[in-house]
C-alpha atoms as a PDB file:
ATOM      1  CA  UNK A   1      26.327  -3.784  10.207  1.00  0.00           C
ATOM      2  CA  UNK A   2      23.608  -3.964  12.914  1.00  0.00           C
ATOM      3  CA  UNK A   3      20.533  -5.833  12.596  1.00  0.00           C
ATOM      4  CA  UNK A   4      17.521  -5.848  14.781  1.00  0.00           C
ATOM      5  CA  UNK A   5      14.735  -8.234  14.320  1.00  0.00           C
ATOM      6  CA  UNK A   6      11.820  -7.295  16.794  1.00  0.00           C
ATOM      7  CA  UNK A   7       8.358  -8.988  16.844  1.00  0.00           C
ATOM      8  CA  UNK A   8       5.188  -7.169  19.101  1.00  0.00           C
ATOM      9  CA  UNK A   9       6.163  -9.966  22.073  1.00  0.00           C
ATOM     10  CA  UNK A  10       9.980  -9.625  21.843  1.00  0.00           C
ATOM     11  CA  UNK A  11      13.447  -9.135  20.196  1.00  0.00           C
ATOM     12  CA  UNK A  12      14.261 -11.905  18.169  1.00  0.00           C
ATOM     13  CA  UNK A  13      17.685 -10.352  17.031  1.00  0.00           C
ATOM     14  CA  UNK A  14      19.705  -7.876  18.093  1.00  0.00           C
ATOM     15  CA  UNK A  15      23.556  -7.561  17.005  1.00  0.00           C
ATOM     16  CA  UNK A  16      26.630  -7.613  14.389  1.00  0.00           C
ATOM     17  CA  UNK A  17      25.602  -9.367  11.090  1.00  0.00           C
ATOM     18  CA  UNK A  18      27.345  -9.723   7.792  1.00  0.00           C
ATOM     19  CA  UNK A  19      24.462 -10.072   5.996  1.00  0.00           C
ATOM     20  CA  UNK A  20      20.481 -10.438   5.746  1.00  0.00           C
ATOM     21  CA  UNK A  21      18.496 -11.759   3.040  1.00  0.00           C
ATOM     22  CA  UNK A  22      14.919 -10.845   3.482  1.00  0.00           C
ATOM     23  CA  UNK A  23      11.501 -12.425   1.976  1.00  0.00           C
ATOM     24  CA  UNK A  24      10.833  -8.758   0.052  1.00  0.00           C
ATOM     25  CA  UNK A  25       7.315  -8.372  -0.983  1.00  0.00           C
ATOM     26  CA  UNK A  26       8.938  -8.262  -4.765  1.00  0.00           C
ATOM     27  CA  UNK A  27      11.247 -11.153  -4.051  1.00  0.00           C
ATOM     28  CA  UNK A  28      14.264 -11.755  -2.115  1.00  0.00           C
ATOM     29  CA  UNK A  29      16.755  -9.598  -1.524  1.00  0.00           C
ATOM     30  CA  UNK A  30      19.904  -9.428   0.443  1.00  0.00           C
ATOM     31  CA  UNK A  31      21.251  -6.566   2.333  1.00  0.00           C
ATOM     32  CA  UNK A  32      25.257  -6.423   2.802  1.00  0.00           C
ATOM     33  CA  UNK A  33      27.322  -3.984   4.274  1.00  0.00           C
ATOM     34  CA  UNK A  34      27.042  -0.177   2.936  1.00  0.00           C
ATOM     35  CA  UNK A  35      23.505  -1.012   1.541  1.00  0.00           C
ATOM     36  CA  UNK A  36      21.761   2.033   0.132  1.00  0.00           C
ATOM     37  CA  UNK A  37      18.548   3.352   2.432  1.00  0.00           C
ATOM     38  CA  UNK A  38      15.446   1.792   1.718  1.00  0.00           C
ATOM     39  CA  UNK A  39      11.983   0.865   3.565  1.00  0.00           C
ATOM     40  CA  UNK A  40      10.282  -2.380   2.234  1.00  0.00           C
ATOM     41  CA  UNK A  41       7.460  -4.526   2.875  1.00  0.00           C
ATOM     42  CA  UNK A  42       8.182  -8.399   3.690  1.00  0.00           C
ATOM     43  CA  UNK A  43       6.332 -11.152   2.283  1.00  0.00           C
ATOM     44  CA  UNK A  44       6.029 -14.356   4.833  1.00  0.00           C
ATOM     45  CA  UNK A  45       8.873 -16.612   4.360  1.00  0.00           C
ATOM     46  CA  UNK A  46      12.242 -16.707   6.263  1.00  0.00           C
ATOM     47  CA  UNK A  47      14.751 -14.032   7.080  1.00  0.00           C
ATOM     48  CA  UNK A  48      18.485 -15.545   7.267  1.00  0.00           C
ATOM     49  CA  UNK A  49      21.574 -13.460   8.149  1.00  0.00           C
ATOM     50  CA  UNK A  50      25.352 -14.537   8.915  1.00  0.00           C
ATOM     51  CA  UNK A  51      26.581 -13.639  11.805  1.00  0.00           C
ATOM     52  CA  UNK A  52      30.690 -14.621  12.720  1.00  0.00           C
ATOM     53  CA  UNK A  53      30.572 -16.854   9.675  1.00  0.00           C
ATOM     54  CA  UNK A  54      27.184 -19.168  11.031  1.00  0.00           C
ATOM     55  CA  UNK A  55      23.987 -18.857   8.910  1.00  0.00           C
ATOM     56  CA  UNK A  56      20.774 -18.376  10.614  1.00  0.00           C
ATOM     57  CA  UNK A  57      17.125 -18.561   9.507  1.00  0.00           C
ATOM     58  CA  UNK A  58      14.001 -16.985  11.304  1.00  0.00           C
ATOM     59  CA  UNK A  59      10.698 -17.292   9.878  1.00  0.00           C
ATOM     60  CA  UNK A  60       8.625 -14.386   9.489  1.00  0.00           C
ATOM     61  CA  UNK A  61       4.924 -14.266   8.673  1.00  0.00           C
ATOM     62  CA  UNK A  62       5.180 -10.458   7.193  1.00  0.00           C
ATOM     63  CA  UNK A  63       6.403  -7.272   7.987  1.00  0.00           C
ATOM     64  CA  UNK A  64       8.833  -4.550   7.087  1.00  0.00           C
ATOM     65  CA  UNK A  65      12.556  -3.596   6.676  1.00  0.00           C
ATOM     66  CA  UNK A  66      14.308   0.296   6.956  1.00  0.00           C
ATOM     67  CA  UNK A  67      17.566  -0.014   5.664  1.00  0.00           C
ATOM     68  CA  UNK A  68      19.869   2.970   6.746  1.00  0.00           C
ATOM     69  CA  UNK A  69      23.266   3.576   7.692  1.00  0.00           C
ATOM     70  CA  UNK A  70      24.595   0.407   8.078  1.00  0.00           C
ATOM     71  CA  UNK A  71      21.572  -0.369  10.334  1.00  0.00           C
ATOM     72  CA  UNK A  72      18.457  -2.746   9.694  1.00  0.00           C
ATOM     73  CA  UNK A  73      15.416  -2.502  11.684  1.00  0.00           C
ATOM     74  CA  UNK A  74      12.752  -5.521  10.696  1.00  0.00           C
ATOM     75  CA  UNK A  75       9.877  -5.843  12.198  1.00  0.00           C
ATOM     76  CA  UNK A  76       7.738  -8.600  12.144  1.00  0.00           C
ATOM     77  CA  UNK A  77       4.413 -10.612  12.617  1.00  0.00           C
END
């Protein structure tokens, strides 16, 4: 699955993932490979995703998330 983590200044992330967990405004969540479609608002906190087995964190101070098609699009403040 693609993920793409783009702030107003720059891309953060862009590339293969095998999965995201994301500071949802309801709680976390975590996003894995044939995910149903979904838009959400994000809560400040940290977004961490595993790419070719390594975990790595990126902290967010808000934003949203559009799930679809094997494709995540997050943008942040």
């Amino acid at each position: 699955m693609v993920l793409e983590i783009i702030s107003s200044e720059q891309i953060l992330f862009q590339g293969e993932v095998e999965s995201i967990t994301l500071p949802g405004a309801q709680g976390s969540f975590t996003v894995l490979e044939n995910h149903a479609s979904l838009v959400s608002t994000l809560d400040a906190g940290t977004i961490e995703y595993v790419t070719a087995g390594e975990r790595h964190s990126v902290p967010v101070g808000g934003g949203f998330v559009d799930v679809d098609n094997n494709r995540v699009a997050v943008c942040v403040r």
